[in-house]
PDB file of N, CA and C in Angstrom:
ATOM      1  N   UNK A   1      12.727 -12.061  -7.863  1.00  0.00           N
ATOM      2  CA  UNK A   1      11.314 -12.128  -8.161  1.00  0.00           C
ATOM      3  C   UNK A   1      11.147 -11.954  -9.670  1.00  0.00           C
ATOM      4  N   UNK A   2      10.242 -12.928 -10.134  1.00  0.00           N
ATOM      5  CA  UNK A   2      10.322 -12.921 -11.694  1.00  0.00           C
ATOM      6  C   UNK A   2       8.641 -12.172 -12.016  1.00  0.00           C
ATOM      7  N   UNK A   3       9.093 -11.012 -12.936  1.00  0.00           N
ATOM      8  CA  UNK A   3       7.454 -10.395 -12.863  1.00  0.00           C
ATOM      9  C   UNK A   3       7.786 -10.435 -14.573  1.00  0.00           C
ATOM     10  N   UNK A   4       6.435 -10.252 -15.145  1.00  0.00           N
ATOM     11  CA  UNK A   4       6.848  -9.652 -16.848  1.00  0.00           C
ATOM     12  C   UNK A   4       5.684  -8.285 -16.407  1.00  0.00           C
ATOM     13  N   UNK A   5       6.152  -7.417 -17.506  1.00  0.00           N
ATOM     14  CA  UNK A   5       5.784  -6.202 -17.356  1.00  0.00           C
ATOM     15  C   UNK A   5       4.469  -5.886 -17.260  1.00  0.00           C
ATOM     16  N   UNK A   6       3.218  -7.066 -18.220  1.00  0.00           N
ATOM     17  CA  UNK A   6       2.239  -7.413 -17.964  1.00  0.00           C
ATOM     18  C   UNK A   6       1.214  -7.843 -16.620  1.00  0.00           C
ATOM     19  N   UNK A   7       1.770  -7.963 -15.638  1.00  0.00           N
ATOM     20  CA  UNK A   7       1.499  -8.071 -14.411  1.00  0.00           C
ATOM     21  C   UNK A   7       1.408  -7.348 -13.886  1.00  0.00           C
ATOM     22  N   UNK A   8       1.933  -6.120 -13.653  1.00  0.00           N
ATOM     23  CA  UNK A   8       2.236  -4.878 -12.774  1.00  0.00           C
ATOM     24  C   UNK A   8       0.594  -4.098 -14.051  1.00  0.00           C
ATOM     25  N   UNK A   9      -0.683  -4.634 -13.680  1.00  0.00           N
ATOM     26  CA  UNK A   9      -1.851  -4.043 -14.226  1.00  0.00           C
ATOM     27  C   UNK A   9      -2.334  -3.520 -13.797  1.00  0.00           C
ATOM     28  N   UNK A  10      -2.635  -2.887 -12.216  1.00  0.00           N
ATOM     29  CA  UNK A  10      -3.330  -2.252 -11.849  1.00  0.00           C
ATOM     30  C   UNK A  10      -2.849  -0.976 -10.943  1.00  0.00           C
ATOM     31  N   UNK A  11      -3.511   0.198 -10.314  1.00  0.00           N
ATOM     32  CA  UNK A  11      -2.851   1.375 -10.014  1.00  0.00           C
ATOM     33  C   UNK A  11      -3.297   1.404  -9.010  1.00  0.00           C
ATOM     34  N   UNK A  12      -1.964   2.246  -8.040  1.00  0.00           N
ATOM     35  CA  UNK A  12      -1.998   2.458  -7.018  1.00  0.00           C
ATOM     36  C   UNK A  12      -0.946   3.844  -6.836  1.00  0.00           C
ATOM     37  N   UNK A  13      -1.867   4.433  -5.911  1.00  0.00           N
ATOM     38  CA  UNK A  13      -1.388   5.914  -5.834  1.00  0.00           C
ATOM     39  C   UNK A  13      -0.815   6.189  -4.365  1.00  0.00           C
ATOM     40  N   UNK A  14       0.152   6.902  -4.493  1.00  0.00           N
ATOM     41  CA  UNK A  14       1.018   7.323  -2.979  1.00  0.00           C
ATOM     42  C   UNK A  14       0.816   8.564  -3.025  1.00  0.00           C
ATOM     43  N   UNK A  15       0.583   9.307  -2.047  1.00  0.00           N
ATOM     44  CA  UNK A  15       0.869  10.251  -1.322  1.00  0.00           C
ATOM     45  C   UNK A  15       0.602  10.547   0.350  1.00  0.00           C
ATOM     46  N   UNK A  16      -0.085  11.195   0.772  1.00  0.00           N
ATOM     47  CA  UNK A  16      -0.323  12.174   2.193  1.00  0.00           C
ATOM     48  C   UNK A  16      -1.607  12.008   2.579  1.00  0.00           C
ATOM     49  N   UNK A  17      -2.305  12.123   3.957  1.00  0.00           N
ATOM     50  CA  UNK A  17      -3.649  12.324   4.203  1.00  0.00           C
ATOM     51  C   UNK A  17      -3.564  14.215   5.033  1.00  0.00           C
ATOM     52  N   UNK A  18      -4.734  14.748   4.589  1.00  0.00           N
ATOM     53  CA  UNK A  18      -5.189  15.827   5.565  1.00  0.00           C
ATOM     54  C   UNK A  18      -6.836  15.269   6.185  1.00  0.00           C
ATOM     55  N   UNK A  19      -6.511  15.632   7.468  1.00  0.00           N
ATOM     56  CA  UNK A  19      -8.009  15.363   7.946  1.00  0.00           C
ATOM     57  C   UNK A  19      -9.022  16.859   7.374  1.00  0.00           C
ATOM     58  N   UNK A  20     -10.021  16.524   7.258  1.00  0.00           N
ATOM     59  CA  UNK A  20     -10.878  17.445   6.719  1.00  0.00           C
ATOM     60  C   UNK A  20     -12.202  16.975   7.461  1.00  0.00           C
ATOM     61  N   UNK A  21     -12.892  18.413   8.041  1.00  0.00           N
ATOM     62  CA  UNK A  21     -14.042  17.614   8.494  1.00  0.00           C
ATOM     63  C   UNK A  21     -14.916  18.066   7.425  1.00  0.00           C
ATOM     64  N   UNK A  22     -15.987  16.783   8.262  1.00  0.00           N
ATOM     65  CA  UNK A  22     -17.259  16.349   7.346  1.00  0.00           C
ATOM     66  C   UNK A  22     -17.961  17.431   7.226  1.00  0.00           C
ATOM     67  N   UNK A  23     -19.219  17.172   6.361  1.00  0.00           N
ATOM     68  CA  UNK A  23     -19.931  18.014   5.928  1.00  0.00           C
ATOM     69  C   UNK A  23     -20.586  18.679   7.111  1.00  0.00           C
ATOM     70  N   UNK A  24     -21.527  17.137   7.963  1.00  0.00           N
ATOM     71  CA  UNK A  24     -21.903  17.944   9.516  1.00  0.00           C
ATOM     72  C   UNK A  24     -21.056  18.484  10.194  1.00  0.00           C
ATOM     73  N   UNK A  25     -19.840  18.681  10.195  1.00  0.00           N
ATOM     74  CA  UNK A  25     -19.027  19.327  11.074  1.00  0.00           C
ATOM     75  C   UNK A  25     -18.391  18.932  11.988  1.00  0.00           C
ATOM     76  N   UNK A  26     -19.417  17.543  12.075  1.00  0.00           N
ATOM     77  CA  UNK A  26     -18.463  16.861  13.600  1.00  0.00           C
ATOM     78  C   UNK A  26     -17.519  15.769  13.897  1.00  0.00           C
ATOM     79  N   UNK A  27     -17.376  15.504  12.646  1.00  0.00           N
ATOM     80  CA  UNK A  27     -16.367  14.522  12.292  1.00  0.00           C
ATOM     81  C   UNK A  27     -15.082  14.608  11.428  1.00  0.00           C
ATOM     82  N   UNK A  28     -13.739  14.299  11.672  1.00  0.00           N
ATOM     83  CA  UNK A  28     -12.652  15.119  10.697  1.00  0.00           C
ATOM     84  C   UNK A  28     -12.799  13.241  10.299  1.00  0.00           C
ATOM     85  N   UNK A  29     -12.298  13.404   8.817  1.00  0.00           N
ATOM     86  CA  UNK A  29     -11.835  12.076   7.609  1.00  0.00           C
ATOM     87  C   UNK A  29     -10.745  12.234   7.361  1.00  0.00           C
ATOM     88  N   UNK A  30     -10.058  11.543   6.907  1.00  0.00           N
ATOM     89  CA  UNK A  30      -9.173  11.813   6.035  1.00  0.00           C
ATOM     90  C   UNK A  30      -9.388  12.032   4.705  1.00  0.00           C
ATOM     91  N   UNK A  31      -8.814  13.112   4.129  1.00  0.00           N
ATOM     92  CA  UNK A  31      -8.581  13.724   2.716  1.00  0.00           C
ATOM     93  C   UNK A  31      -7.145  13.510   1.972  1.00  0.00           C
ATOM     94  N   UNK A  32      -7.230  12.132   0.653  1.00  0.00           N
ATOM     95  CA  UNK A  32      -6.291  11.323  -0.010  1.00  0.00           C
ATOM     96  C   UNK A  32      -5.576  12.918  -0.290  1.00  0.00           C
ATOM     97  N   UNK A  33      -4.071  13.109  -1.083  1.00  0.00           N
ATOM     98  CA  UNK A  33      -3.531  14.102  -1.742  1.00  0.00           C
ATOM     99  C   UNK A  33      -2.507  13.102  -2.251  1.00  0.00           C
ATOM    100  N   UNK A  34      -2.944  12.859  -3.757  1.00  0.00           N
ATOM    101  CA  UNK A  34      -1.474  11.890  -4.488  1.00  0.00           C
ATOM    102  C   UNK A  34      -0.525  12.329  -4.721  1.00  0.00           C
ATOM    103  N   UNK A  35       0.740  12.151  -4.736  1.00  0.00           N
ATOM    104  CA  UNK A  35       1.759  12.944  -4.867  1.00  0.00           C
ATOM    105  C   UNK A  35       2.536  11.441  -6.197  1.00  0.00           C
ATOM    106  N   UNK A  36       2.140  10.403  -6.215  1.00  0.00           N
ATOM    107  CA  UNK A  36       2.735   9.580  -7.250  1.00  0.00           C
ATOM    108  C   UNK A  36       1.425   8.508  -7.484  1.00  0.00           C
ATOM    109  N   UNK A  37       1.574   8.169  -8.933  1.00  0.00           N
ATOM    110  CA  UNK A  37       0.412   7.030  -9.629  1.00  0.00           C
ATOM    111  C   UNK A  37       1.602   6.323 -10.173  1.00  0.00           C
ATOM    112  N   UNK A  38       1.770   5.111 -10.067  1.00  0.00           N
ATOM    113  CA  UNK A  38       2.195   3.875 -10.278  1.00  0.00           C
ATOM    114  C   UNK A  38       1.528   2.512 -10.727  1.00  0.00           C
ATOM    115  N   UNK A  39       2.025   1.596 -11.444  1.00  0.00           N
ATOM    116  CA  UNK A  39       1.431   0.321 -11.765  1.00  0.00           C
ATOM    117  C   UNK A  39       2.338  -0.556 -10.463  1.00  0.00           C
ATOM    118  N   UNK A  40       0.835  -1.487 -10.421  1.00  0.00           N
ATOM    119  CA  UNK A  40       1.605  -2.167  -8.966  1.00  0.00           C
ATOM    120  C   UNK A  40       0.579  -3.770  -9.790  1.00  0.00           C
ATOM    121  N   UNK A  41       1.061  -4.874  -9.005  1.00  0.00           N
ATOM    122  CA  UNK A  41       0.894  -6.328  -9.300  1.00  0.00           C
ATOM    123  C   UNK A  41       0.526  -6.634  -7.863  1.00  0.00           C
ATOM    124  N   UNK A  42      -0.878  -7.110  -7.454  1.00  0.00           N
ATOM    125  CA  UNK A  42      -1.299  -7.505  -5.946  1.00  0.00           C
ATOM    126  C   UNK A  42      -0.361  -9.365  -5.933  1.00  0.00           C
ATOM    127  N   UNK A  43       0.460  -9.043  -5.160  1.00  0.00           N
ATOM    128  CA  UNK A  43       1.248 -10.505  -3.951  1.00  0.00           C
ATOM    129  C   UNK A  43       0.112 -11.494  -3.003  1.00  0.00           C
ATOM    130  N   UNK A  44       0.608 -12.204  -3.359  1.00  0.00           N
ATOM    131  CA  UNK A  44      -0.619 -13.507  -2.110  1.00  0.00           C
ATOM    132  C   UNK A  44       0.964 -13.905  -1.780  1.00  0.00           C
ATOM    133  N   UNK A  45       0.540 -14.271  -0.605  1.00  0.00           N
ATOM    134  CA  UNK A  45       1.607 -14.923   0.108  1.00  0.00           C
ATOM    135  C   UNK A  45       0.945 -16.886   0.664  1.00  0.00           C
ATOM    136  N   UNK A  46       2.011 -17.155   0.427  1.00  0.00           N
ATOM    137  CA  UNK A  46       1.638 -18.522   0.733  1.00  0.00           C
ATOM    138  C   UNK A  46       0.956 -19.499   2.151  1.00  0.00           C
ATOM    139  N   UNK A  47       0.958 -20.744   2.153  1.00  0.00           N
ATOM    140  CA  UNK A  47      -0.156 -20.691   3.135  1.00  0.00           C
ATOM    141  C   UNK A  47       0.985 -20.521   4.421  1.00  0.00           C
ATOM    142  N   UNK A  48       2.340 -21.314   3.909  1.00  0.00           N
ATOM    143  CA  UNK A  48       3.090 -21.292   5.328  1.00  0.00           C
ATOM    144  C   UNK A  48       3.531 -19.483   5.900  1.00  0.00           C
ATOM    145  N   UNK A  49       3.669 -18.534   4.784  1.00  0.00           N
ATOM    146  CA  UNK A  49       3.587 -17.168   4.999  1.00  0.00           C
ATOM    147  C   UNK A  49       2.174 -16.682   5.862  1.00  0.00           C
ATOM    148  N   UNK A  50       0.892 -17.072   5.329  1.00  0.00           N
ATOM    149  CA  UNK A  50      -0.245 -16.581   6.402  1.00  0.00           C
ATOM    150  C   UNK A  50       0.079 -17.263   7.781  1.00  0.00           C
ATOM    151  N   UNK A  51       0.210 -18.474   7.807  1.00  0.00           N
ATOM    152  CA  UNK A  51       0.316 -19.453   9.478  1.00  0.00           C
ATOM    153  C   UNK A  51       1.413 -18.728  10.064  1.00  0.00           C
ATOM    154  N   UNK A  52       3.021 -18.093   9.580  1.00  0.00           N
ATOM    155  CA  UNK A  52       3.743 -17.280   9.998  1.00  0.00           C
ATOM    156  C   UNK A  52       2.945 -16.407  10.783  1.00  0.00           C
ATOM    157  N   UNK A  53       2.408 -15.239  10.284  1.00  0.00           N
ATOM    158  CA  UNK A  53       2.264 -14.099  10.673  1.00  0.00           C
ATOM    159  C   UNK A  53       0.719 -13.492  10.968  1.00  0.00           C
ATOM    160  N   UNK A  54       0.441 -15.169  11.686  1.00  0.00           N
ATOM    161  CA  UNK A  54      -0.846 -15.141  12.170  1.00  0.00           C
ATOM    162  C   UNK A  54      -0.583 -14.320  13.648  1.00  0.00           C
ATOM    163  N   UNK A  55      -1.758 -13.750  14.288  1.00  0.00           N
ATOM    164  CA  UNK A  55      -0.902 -13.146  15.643  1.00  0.00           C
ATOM    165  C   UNK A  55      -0.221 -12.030  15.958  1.00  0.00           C
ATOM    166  N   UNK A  56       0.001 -11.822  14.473  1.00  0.00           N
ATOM    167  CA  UNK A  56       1.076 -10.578  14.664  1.00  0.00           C
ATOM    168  C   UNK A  56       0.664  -9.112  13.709  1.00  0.00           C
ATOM    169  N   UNK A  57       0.943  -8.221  14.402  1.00  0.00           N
ATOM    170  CA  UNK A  57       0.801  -6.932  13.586  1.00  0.00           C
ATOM    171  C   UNK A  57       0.509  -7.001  11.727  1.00  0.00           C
ATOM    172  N   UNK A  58       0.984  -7.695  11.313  1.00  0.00           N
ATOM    173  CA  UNK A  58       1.216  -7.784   9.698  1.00  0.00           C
ATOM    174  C   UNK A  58      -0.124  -8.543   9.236  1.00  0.00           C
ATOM    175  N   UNK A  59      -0.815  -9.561  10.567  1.00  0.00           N
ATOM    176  CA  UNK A  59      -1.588 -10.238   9.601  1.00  0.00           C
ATOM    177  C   UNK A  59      -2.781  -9.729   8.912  1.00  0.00           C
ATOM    178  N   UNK A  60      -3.572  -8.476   8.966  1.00  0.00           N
ATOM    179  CA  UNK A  60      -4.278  -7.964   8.505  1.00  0.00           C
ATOM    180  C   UNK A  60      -4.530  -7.147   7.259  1.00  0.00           C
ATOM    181  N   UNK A  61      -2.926  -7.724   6.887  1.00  0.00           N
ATOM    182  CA  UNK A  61      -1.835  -6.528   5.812  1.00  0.00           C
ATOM    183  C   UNK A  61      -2.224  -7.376   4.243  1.00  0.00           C
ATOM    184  N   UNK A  62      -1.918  -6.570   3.115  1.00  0.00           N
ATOM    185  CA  UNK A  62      -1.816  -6.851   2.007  1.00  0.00           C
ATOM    186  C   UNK A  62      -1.049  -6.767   1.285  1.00  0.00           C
ATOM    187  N   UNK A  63      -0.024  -7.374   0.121  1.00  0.00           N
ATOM    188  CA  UNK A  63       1.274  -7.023  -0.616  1.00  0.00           C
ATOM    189  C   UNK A  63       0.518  -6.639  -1.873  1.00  0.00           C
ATOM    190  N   UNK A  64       1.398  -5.689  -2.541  1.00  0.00           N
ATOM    191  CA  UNK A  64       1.771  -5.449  -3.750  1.00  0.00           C
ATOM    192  C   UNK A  64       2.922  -4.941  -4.346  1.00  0.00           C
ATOM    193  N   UNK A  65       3.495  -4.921  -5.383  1.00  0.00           N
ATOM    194  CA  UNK A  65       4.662  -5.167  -6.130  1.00  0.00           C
ATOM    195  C   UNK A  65       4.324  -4.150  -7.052  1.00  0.00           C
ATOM    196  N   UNK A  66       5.524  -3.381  -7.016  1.00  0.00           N
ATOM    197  CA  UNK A  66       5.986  -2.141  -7.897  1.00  0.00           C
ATOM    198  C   UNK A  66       7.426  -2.242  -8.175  1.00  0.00           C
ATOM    199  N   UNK A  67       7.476  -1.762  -9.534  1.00  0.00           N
ATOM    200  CA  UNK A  67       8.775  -0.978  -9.881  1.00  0.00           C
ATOM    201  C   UNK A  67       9.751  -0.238  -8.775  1.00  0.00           C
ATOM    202  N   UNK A  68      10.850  -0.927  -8.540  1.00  0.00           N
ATOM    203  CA  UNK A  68      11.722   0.018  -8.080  1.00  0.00           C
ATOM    204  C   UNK A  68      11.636   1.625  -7.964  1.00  0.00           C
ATOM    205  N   UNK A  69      10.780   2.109  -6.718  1.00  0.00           N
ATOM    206  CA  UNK A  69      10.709   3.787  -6.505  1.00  0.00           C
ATOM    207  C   UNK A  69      11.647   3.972  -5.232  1.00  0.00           C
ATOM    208  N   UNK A  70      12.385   4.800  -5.029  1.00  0.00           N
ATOM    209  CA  UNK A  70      12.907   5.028  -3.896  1.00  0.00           C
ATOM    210  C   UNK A  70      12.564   6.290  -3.420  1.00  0.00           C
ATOM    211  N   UNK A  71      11.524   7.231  -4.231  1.00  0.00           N
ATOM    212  CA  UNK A  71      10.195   7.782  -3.118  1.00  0.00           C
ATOM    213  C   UNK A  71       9.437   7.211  -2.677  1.00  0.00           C
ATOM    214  N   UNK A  72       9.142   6.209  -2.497  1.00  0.00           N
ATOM    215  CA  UNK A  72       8.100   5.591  -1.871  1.00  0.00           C
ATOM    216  C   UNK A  72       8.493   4.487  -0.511  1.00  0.00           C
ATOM    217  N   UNK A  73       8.126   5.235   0.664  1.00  0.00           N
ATOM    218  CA  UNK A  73       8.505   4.913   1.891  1.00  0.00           C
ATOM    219  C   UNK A  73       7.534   4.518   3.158  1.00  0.00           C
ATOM    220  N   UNK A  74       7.476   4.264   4.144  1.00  0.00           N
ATOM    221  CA  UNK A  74       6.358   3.892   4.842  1.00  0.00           C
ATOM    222  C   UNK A  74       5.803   5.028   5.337  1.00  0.00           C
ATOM    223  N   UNK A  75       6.598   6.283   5.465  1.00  0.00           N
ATOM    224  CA  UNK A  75       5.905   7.687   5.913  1.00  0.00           C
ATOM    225  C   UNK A  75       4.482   8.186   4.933  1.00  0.00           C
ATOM    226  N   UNK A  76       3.895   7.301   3.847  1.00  0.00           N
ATOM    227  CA  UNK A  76       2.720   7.567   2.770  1.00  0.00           C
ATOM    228  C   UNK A  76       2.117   6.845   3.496  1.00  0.00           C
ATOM    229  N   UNK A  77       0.778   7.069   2.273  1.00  0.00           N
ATOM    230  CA  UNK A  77      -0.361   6.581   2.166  1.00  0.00           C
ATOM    231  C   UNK A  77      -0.864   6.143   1.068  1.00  0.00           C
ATOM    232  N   UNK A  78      -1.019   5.154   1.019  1.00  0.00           N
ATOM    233  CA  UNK A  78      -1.867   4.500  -0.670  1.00  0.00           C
ATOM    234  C   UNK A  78      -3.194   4.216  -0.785  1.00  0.00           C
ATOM    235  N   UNK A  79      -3.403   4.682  -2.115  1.00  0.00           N
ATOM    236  CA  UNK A  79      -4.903   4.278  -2.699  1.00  0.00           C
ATOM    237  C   UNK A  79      -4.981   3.594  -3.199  1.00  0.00           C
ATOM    238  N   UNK A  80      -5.518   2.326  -3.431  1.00  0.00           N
ATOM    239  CA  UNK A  80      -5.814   1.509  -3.733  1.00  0.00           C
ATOM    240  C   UNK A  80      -7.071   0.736  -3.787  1.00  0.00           C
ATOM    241  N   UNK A  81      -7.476   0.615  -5.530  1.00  0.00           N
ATOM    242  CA  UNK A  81      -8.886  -0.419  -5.332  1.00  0.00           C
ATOM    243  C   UNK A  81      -9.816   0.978  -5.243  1.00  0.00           C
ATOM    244  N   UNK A  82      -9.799   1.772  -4.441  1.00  0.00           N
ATOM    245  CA  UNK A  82     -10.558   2.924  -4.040  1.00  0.00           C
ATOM    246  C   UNK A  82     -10.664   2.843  -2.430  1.00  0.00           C
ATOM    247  N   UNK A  83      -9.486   2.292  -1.817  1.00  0.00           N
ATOM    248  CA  UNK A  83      -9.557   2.334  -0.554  1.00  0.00           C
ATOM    249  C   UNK A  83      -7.940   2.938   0.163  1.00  0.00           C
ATOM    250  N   UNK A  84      -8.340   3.044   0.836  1.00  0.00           N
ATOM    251  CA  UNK A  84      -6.714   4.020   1.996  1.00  0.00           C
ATOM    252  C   UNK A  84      -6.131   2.995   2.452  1.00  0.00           C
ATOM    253  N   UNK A  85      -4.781   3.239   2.646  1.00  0.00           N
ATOM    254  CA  UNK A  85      -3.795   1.824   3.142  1.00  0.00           C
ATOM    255  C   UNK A  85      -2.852   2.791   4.009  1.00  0.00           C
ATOM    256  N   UNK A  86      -2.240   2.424   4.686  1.00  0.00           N
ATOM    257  CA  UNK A  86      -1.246   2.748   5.381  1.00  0.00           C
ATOM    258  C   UNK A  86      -0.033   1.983   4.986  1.00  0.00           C
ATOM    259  N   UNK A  87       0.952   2.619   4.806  1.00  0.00           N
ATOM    260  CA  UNK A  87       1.953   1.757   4.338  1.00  0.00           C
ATOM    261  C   UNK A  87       2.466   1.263   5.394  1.00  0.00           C
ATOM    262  N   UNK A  88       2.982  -0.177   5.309  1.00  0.00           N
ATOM    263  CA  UNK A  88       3.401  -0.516   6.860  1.00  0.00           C
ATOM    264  C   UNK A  88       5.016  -0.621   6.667  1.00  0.00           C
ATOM    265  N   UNK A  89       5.182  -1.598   5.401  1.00  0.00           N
ATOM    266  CA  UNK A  89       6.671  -1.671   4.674  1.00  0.00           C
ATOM    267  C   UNK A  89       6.843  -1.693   3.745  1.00  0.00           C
ATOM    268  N   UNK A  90       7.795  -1.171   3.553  1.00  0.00           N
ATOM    269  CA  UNK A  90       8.633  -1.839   1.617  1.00  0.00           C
ATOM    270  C   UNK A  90       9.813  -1.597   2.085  1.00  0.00           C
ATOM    271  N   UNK A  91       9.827  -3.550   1.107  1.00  0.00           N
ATOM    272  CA  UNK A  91      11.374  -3.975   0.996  1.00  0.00           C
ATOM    273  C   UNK A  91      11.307  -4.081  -0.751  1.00  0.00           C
ATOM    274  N   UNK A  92      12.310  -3.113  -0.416  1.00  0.00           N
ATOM    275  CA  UNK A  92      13.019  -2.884  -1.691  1.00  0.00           C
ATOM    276  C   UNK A  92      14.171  -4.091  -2.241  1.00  0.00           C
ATOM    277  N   UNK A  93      14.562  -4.119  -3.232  1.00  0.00           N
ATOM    278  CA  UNK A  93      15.299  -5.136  -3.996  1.00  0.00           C
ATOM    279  C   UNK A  93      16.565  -5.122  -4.123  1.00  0.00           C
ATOM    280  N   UNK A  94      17.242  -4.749  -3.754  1.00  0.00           N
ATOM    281  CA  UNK A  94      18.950  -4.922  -3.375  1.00  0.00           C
ATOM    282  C   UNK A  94      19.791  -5.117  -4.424  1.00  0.00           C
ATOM    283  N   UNK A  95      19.243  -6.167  -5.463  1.00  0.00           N
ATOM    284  CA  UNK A  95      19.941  -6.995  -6.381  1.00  0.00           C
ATOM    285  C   UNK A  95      20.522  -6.003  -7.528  1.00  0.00           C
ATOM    286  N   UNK A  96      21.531  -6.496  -8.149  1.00  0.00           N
ATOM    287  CA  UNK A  96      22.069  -5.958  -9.173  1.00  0.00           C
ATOM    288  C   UNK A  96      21.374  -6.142 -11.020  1.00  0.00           C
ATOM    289  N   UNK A  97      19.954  -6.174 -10.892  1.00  0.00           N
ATOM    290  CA  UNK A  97      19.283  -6.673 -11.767  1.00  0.00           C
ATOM    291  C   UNK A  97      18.932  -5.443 -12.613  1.00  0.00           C
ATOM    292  N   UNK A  98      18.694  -5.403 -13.578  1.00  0.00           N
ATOM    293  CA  UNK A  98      18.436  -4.422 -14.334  1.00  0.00           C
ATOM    294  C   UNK A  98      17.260  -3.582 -14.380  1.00  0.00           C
ATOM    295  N   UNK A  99      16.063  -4.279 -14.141  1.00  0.00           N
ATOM    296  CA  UNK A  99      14.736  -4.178 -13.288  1.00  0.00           C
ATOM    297  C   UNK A  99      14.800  -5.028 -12.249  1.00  0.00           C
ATOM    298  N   UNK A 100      14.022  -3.989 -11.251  1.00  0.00           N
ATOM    299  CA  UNK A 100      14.017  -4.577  -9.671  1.00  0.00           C
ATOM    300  C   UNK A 100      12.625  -4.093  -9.211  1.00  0.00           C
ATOM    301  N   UNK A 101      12.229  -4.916  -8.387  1.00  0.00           N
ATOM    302  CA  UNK A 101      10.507  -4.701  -8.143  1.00  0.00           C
ATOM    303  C   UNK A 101      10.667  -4.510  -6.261  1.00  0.00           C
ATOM    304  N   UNK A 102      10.264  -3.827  -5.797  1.00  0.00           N
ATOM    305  CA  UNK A 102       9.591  -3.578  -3.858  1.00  0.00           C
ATOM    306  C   UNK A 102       8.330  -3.629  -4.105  1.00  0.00           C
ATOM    307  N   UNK A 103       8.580  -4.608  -2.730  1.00  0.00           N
ATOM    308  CA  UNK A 103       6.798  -5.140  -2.332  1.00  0.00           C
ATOM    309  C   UNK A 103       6.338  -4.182  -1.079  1.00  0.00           C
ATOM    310  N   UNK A 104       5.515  -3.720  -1.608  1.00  0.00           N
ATOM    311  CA  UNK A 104       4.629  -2.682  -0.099  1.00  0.00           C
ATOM    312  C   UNK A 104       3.823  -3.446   0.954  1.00  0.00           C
ATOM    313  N   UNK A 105       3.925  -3.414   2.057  1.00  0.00           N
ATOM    314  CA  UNK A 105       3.018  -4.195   3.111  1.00  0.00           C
ATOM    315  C   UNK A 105       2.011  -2.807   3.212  1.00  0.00           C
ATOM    316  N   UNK A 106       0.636  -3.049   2.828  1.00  0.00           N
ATOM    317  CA  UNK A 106      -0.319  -2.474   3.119  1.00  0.00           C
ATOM    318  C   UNK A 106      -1.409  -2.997   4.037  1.00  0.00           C
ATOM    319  N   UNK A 107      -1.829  -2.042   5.324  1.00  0.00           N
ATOM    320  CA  UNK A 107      -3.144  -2.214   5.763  1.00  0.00           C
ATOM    321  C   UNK A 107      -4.209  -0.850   5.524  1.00  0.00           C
ATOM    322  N   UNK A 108      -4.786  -1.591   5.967  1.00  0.00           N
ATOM    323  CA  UNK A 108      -6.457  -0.610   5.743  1.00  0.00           C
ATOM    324  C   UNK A 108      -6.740  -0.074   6.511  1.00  0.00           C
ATOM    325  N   UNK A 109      -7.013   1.591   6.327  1.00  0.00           N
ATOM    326  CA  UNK A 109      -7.122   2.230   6.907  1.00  0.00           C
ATOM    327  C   UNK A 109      -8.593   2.758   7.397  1.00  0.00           C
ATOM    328  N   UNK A 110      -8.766   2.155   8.836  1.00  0.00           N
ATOM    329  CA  UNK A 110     -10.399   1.994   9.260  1.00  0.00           C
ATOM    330  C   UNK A 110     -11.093   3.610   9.044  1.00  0.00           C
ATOM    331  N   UNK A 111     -11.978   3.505   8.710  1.00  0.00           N
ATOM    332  CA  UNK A 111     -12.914   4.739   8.670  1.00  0.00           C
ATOM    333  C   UNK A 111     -13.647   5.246  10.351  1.00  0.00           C
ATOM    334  N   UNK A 112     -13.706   6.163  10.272  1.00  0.00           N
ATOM    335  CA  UNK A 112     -14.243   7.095  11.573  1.00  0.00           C
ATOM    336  C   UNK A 112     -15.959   6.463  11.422  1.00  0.00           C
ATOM    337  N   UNK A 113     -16.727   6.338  12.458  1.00  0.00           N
ATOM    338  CA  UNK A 113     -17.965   6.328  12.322  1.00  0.00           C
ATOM    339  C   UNK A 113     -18.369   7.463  12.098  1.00  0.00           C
ATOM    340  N   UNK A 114     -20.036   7.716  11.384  1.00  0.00           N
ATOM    341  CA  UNK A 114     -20.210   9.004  11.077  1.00  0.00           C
ATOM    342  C   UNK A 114     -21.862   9.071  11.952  1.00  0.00           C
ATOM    343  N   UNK A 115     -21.765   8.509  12.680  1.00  0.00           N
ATOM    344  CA  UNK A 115     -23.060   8.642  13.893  1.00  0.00           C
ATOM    345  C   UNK A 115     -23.149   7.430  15.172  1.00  0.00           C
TER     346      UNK A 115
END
């Protein structure tokens, strides 16, 4: 994967959720806790990649591209944009390259109704 360093522009944060309830009391949220801030580059996948993985668990998912971390695993949670993701995957980069970039499969993490 060919990135220049310029691409990787926008941030995205990993860590943990605690549920915390709401203010009325009767609802627990989740409460973000970052444990890493990173520059990440948002992935589109192509059209024959969407018609793939139409149907299936992934299609609701979003990529982005980071720097080689090998804390960063599907057991997190990312912020992103100002929204919660669940990490679904990262495939990491194998190659013997000097810089190496993993792409995160992110979905969105639905919100609780609050009435």
């Amino acid at each position: 994967m060919k990135l220049k360093p310029s691409d990787l522009n926008r941030r995205i944060q990993i860590g943990t959720t605690k549920d915390v309830l709401d203010e009325s009391g009767n609802f627990y949220s989740p409460h973000f806790l970052p444990e890493l801030t990173l520059w990440c580059a948002p992935r589109t996948r192509t059209l024959t990649q969407q018609y793939q993985i139409m149907k299936t668990e992934l299609e609701d998912t979003i990529l982005v591209v980071i720097r080689h971390n090998p804390k960063v695993n599907d057991g997190y949670v990312a912020k992103y944009r100002g929204e919660l993701y669940d990490i679904v995957a990262v495939s990491d980069d194998e190659s013997n390259q000097l810089i190496t970039y993993d792409i995160i499969t992110l979905r969105k993490i639905k919100k609780v109704g609050s009435g």
